[in-house]
PDB file of N, CA and C in Angstrom:
ATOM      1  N   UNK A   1     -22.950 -10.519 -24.114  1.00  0.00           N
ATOM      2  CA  UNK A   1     -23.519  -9.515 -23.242  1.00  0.00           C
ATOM      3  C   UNK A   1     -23.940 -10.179 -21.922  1.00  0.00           C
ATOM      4  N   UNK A   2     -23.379  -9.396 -20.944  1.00  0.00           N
ATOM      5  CA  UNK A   2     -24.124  -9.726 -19.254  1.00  0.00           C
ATOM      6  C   UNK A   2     -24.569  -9.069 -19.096  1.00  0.00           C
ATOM      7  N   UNK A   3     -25.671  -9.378 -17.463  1.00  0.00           N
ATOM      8  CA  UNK A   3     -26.197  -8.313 -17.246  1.00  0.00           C
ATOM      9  C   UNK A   3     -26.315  -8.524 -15.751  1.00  0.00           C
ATOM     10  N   UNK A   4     -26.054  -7.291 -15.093  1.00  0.00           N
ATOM     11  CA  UNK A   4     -25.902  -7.071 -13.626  1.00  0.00           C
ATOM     12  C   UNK A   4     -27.555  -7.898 -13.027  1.00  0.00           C
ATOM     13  N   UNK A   5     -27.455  -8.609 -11.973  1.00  0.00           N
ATOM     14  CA  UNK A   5     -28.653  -9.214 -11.586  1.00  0.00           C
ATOM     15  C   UNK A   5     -29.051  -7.794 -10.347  1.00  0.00           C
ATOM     16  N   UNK A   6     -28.472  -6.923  -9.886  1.00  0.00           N
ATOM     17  CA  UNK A   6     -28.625  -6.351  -8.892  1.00  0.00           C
ATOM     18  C   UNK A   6     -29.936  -5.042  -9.893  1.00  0.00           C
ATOM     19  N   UNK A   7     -29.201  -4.521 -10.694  1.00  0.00           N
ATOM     20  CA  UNK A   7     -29.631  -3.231 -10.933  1.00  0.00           C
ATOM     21  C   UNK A   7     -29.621  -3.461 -12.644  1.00  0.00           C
ATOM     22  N   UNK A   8     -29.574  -4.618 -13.638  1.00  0.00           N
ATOM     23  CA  UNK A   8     -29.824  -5.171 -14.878  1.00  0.00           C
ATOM     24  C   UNK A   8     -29.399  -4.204 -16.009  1.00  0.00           C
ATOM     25  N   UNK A   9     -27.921  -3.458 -15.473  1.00  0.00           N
ATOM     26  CA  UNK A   9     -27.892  -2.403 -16.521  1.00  0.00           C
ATOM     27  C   UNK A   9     -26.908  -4.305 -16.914  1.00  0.00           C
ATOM     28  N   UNK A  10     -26.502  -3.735 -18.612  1.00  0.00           N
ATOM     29  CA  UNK A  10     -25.927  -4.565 -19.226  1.00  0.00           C
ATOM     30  C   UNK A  10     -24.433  -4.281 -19.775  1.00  0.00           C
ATOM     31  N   UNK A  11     -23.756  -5.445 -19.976  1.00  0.00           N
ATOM     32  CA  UNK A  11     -21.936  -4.813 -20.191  1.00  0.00           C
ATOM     33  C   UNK A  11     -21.668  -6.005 -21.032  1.00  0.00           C
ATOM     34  N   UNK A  12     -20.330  -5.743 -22.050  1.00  0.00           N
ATOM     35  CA  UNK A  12     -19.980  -6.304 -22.796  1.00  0.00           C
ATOM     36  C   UNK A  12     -19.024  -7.377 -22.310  1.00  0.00           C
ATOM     37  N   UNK A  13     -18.579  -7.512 -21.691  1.00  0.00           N
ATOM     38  CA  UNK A  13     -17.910  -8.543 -20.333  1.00  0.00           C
ATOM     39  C   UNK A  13     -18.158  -8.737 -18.999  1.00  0.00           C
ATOM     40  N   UNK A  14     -17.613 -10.051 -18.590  1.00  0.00           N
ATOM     41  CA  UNK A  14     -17.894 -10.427 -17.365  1.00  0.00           C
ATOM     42  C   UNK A  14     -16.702  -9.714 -16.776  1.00  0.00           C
ATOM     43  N   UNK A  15     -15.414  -9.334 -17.145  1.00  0.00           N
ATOM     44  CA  UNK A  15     -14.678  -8.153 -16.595  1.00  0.00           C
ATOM     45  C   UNK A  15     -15.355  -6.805 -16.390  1.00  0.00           C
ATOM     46  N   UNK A  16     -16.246  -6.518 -17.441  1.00  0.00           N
ATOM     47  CA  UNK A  16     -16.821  -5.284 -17.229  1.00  0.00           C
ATOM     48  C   UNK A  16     -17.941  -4.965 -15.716  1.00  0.00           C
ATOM     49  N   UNK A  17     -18.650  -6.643 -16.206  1.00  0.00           N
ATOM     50  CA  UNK A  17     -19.642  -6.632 -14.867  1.00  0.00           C
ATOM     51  C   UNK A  17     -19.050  -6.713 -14.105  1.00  0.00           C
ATOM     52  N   UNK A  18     -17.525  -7.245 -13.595  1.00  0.00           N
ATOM     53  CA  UNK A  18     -17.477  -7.786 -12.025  1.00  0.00           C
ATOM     54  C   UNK A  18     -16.436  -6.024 -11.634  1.00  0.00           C
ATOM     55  N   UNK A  19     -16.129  -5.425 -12.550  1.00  0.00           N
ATOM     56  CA  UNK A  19     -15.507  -4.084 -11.878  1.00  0.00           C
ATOM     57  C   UNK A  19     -16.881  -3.360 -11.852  1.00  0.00           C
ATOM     58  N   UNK A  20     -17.715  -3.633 -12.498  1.00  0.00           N
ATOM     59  CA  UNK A  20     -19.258  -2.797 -12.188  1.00  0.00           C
ATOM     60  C   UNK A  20     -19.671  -3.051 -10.893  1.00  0.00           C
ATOM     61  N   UNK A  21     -19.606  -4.369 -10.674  1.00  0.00           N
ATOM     62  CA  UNK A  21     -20.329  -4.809  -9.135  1.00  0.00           C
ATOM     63  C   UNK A  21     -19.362  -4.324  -8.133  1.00  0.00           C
ATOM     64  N   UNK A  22     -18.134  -4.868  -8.353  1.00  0.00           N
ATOM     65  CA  UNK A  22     -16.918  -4.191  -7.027  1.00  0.00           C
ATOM     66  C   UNK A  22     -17.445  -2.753  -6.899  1.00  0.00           C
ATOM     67  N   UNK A  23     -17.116  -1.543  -7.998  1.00  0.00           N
ATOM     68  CA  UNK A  23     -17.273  -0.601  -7.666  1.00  0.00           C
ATOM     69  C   UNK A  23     -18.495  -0.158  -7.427  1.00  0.00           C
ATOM     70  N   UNK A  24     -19.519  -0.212  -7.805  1.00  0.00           N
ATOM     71  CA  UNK A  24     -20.915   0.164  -7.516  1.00  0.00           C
ATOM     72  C   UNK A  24     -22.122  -0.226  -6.449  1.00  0.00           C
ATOM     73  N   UNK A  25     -21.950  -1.772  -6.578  1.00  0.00           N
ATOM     74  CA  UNK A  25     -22.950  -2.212  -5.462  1.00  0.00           C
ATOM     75  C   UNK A  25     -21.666  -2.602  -3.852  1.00  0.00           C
ATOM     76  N   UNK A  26     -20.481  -2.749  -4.131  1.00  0.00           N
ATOM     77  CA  UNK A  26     -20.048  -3.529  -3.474  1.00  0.00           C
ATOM     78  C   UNK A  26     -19.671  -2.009  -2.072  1.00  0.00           C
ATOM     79  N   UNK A  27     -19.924  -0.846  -2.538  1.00  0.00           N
ATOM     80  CA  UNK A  27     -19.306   0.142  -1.846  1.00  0.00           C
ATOM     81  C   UNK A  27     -20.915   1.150  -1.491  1.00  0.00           C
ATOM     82  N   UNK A  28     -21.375   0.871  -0.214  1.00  0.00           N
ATOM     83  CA  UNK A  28     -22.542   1.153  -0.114  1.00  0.00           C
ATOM     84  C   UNK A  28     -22.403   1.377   1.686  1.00  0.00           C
ATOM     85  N   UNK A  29     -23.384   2.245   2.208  1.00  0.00           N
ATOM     86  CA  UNK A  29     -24.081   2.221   3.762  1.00  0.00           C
ATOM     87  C   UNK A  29     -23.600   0.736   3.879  1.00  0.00           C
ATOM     88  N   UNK A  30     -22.581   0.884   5.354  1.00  0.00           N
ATOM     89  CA  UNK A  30     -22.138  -0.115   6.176  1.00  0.00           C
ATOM     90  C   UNK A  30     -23.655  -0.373   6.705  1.00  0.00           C
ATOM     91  N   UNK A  31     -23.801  -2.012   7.186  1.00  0.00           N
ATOM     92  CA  UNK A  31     -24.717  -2.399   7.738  1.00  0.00           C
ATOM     93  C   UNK A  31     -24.398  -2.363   9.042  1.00  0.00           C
ATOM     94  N   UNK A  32     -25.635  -2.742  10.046  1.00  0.00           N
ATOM     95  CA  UNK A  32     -25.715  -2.244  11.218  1.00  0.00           C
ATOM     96  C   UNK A  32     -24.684  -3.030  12.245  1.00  0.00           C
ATOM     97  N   UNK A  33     -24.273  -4.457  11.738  1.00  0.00           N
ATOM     98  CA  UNK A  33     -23.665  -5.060  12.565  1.00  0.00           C
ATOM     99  C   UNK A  33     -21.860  -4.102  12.361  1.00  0.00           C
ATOM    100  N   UNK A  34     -21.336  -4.086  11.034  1.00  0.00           N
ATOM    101  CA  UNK A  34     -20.548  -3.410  10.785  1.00  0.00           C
ATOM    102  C   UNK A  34     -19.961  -2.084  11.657  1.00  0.00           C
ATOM    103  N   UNK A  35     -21.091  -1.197  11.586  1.00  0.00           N
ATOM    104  CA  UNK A  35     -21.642  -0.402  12.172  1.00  0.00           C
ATOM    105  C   UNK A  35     -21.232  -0.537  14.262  1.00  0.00           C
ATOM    106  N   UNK A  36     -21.834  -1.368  14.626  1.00  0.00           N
ATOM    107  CA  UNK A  36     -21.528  -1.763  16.044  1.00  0.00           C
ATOM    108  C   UNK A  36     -20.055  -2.586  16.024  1.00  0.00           C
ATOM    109  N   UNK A  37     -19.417  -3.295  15.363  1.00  0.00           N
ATOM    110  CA  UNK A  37     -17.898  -3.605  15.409  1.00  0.00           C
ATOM    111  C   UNK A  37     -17.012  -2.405  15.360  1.00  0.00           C
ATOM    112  N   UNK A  38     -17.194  -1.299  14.278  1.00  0.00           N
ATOM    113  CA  UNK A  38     -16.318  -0.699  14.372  1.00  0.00           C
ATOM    114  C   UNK A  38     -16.274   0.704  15.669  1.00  0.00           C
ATOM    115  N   UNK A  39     -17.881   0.579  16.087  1.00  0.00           N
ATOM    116  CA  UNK A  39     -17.951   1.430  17.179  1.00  0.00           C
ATOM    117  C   UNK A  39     -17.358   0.887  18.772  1.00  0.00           C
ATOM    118  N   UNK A  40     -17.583  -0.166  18.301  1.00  0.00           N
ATOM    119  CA  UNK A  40     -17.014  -1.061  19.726  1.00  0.00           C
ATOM    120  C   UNK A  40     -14.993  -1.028  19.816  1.00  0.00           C
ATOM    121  N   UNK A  41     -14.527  -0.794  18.342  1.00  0.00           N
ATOM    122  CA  UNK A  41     -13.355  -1.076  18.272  1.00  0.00           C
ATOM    123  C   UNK A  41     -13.024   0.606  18.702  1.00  0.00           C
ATOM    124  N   UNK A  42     -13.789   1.020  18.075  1.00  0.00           N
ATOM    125  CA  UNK A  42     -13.140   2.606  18.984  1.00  0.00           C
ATOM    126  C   UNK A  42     -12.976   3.104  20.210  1.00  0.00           C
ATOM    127  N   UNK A  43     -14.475   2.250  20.743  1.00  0.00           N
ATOM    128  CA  UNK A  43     -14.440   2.366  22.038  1.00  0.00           C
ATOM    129  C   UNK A  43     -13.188   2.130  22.755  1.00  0.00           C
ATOM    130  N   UNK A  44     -12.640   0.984  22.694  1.00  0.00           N
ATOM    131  CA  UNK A  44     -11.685  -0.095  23.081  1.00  0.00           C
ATOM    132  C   UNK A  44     -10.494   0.569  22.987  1.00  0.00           C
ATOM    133  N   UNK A  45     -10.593   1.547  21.677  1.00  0.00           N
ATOM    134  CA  UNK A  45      -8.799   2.337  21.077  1.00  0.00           C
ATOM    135  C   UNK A  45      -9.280   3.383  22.265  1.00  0.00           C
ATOM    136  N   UNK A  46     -10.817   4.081  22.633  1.00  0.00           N
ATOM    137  CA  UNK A  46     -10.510   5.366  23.749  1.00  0.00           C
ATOM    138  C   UNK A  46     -10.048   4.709  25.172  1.00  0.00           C
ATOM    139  N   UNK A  47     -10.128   3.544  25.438  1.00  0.00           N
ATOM    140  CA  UNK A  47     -10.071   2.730  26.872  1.00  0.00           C
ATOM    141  C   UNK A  47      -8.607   2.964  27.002  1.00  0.00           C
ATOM    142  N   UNK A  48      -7.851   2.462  26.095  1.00  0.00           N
ATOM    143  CA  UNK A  48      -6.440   1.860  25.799  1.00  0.00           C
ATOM    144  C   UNK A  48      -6.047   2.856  25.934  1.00  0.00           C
ATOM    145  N   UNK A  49      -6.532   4.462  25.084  1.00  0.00           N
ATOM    146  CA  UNK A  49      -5.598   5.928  24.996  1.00  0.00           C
ATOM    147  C   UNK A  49      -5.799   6.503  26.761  1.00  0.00           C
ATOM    148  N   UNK A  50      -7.125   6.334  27.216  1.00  0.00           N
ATOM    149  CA  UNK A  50      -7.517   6.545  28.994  1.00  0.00           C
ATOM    150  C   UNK A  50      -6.419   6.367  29.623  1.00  0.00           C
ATOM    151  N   UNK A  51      -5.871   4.913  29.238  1.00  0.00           N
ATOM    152  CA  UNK A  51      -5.276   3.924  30.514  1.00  0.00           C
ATOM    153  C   UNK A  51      -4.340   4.308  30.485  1.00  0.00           C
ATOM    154  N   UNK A  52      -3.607   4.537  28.975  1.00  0.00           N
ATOM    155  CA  UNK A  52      -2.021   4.910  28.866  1.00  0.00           C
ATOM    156  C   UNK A  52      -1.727   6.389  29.642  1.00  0.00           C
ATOM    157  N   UNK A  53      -3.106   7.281  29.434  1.00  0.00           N
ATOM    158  CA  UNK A  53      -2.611   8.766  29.775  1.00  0.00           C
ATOM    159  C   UNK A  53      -2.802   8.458  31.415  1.00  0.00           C
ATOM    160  N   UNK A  54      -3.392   7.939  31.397  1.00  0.00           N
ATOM    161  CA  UNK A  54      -3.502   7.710  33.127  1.00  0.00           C
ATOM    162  C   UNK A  54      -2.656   7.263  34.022  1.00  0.00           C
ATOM    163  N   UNK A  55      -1.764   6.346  33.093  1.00  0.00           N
ATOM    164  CA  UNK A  55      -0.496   5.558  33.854  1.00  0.00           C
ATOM    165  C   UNK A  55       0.737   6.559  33.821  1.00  0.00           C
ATOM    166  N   UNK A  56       0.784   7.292  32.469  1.00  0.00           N
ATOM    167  CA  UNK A  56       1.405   8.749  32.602  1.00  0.00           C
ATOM    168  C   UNK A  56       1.172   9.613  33.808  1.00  0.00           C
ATOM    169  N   UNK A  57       0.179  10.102  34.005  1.00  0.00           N
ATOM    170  CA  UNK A  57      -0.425  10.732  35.068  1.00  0.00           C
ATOM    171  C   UNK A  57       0.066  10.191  36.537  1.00  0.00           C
ATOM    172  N   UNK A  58       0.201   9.086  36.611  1.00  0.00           N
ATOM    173  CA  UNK A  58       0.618   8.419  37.574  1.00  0.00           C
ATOM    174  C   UNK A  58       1.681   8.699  37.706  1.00  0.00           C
ATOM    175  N   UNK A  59       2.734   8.306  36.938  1.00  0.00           N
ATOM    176  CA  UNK A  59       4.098   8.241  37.334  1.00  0.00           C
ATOM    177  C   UNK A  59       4.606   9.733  37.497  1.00  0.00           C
ATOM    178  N   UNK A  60       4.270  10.507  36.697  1.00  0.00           N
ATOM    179  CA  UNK A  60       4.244  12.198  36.646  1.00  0.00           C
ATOM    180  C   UNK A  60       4.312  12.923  38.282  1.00  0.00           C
ATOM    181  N   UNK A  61       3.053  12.660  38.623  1.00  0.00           N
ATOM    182  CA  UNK A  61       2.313  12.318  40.391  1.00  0.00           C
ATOM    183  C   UNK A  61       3.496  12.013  40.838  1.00  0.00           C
ATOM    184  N   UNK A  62       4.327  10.484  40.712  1.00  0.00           N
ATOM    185  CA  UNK A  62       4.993  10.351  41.846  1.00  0.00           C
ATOM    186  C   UNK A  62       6.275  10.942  41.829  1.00  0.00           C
ATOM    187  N   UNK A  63       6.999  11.605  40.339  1.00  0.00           N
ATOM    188  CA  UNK A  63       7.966  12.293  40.186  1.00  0.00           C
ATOM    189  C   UNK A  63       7.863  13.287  40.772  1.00  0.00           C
ATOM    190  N   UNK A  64       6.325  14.280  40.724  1.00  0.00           N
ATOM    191  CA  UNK A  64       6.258  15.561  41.823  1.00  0.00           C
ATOM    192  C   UNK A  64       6.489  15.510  42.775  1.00  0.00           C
ATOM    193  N   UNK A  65       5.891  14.245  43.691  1.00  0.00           N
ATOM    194  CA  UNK A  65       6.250  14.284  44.825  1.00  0.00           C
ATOM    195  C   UNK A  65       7.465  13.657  45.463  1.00  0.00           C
ATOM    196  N   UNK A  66       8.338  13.743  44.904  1.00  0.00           N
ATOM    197  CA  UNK A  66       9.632  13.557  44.932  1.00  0.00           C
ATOM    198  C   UNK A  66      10.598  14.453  45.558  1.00  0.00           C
ATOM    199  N   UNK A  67       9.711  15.690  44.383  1.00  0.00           N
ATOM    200  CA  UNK A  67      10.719  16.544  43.935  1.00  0.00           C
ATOM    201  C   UNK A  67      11.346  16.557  42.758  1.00  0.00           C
ATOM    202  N   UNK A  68      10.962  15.832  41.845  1.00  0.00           N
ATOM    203  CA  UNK A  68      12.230  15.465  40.447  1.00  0.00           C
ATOM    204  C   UNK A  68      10.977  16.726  39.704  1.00  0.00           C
ATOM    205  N   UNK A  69      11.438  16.983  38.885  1.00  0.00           N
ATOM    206  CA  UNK A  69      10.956  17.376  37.746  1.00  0.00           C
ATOM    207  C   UNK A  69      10.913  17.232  36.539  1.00  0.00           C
ATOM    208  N   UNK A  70      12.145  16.182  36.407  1.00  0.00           N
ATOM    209  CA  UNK A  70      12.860  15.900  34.646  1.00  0.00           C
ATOM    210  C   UNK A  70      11.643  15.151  34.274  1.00  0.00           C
ATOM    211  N   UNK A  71      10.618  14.649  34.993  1.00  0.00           N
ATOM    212  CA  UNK A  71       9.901  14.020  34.243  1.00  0.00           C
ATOM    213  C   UNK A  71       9.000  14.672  33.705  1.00  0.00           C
ATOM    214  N   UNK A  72       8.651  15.603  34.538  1.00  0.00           N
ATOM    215  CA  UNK A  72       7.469  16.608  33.992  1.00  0.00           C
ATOM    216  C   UNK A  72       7.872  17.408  32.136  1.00  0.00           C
ATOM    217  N   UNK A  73       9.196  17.937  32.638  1.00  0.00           N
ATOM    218  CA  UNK A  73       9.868  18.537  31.117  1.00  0.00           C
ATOM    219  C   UNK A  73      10.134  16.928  30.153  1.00  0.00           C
ATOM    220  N   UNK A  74      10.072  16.403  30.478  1.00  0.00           N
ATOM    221  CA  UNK A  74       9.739  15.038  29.383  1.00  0.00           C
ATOM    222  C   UNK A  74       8.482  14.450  29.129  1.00  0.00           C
ATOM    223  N   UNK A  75       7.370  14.766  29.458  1.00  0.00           N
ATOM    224  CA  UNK A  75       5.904  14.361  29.016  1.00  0.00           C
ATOM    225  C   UNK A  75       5.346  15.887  28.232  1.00  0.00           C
ATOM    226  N   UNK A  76       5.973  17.046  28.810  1.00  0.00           N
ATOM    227  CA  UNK A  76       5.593  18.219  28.067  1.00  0.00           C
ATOM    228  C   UNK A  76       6.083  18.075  26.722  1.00  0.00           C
ATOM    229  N   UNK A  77       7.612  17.262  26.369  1.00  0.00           N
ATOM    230  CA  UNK A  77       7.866  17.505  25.621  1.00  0.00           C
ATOM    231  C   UNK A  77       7.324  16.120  24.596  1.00  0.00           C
ATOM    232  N   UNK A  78       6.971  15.337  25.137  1.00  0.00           N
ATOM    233  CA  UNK A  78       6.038  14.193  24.413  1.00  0.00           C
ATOM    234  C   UNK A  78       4.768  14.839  24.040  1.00  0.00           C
ATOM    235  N   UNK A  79       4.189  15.637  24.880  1.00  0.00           N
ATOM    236  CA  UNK A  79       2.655  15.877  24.386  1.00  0.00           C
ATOM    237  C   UNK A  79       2.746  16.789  23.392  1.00  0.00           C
ATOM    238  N   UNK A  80       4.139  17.836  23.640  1.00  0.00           N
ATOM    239  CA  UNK A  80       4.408  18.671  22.191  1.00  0.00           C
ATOM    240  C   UNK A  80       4.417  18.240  21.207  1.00  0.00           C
ATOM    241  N   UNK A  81       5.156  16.716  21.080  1.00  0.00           N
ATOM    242  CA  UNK A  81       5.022  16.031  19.973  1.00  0.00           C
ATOM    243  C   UNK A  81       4.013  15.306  19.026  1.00  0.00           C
ATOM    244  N   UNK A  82       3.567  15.481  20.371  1.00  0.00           N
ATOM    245  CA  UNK A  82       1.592  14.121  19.900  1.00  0.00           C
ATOM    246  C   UNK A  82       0.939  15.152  19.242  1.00  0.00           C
ATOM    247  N   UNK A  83       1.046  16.368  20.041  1.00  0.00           N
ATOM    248  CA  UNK A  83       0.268  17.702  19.246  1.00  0.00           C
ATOM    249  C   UNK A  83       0.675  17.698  18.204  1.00  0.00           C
ATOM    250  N   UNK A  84       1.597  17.947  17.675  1.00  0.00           N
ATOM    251  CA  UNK A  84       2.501  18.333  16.414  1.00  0.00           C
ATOM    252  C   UNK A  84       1.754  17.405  15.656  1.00  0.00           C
ATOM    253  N   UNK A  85       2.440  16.102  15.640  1.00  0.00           N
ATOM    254  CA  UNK A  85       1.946  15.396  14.877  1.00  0.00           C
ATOM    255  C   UNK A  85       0.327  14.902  14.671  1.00  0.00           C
ATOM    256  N   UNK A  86      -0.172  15.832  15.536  1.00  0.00           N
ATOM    257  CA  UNK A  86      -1.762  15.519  15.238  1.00  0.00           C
ATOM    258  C   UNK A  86      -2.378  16.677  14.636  1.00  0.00           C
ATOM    259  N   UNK A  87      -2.051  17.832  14.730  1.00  0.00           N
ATOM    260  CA  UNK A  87      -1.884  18.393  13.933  1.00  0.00           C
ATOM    261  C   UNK A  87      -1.578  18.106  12.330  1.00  0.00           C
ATOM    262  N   UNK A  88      -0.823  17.384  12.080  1.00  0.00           N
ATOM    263  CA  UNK A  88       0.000  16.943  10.875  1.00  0.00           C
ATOM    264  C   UNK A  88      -1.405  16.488  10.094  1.00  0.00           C
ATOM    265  N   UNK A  89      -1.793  15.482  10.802  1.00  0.00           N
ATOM    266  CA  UNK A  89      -2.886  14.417  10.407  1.00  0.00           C
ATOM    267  C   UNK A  89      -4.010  15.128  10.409  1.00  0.00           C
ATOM    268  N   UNK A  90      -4.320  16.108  10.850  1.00  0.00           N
ATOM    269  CA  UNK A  90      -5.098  16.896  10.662  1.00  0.00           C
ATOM    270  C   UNK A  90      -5.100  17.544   9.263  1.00  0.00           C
ATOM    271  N   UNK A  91      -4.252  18.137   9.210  1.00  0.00           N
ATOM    272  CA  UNK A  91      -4.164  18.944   8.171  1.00  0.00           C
ATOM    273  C   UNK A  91      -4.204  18.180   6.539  1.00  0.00           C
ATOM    274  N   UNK A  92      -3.190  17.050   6.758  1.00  0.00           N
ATOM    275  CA  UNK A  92      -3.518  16.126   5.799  1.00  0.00           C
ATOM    276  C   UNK A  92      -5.089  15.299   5.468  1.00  0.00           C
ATOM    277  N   UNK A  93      -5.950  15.122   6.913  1.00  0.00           N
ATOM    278  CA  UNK A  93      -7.138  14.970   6.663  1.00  0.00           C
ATOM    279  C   UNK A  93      -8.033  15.554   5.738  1.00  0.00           C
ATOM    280  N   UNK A  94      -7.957  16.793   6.118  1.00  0.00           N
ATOM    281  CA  UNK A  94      -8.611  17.931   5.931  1.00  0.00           C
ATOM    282  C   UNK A  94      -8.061  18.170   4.275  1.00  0.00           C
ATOM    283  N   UNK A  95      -6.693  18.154   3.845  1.00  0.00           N
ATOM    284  CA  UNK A  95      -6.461  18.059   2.386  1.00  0.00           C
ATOM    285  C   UNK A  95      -7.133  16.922   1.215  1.00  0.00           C
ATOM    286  N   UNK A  96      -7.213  16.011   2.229  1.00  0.00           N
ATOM    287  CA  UNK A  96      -8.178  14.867   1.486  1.00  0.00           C
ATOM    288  C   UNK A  96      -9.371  14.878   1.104  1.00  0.00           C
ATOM    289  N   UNK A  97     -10.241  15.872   2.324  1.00  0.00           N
ATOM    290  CA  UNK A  97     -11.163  15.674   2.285  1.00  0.00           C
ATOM    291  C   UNK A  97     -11.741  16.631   1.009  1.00  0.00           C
ATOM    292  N   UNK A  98     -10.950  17.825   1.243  1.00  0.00           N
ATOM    293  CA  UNK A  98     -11.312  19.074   0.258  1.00  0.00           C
ATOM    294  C   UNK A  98     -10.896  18.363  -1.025  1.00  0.00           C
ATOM    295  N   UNK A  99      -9.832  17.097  -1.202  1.00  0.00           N
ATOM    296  CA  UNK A  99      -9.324  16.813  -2.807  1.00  0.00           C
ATOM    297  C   UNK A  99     -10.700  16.034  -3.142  1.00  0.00           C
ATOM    298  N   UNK A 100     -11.480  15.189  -2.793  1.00  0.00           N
ATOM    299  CA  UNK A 100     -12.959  14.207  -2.680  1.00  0.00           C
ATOM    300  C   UNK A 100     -13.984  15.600  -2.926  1.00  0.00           C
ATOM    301  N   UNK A 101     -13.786  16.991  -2.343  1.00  0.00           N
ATOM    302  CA  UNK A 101     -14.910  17.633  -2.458  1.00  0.00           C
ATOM    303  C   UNK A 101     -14.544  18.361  -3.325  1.00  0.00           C
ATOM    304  N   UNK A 102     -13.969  18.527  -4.465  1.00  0.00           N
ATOM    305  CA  UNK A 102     -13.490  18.942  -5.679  1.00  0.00           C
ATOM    306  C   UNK A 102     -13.877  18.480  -6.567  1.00  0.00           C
ATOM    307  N   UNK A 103     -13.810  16.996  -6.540  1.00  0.00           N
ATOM    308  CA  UNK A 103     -14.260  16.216  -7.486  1.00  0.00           C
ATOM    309  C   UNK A 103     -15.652  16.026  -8.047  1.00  0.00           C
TER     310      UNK A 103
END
């Protein structure tokens, strides 16, 4: 017999305790530093999504003033796509979340 040092329930193996500890203590409230890495990494993914739509925006700009247009009917038809597929991920989100709130 072991016994968990965290919370002293007791198990008939040290297999039993160490899938006790993985699943139970090991899956808990991210700590605060955690917490500020992954907010900082998002930040960084909205900078990166800014810059890209912006450099779009740009080149778009100088196709108008051209006169061209093929570019314009080719970012409409990219953003149709980003929609679509975010949409997608949406919906699949949202199926996940309701399969977790079932349970």
């Amino acid at each position: 017999m072991v016994k968990c040092k965290d919370c002293g329930q007791t198990f008939g193996s040290t297999q039993a305790l160490s899938s006790h500890v993985r699943n139970v203590h090991a899956v808990g409230p991210k700590t605060e530093d955690q917490v500020e890495s992954d907010s900082g990494i998002l930040d960084l993914k909205k900078e990166v999504r800014r810059a890209e739509l912006s450099s779009r925006l740009e080149r778009l700009k100088a196709s108008m003033a051209g006169g061209k247009t093929d570019l314009l009917f080719l970012e409409l038809d990219r953003l149709g796509k980003e929609v679509a597929d975010l949409k997608k991920s949406n919906g699949e989100l949202r199926a996940t979340i309701a399969a977790f709130e079932d349970k």
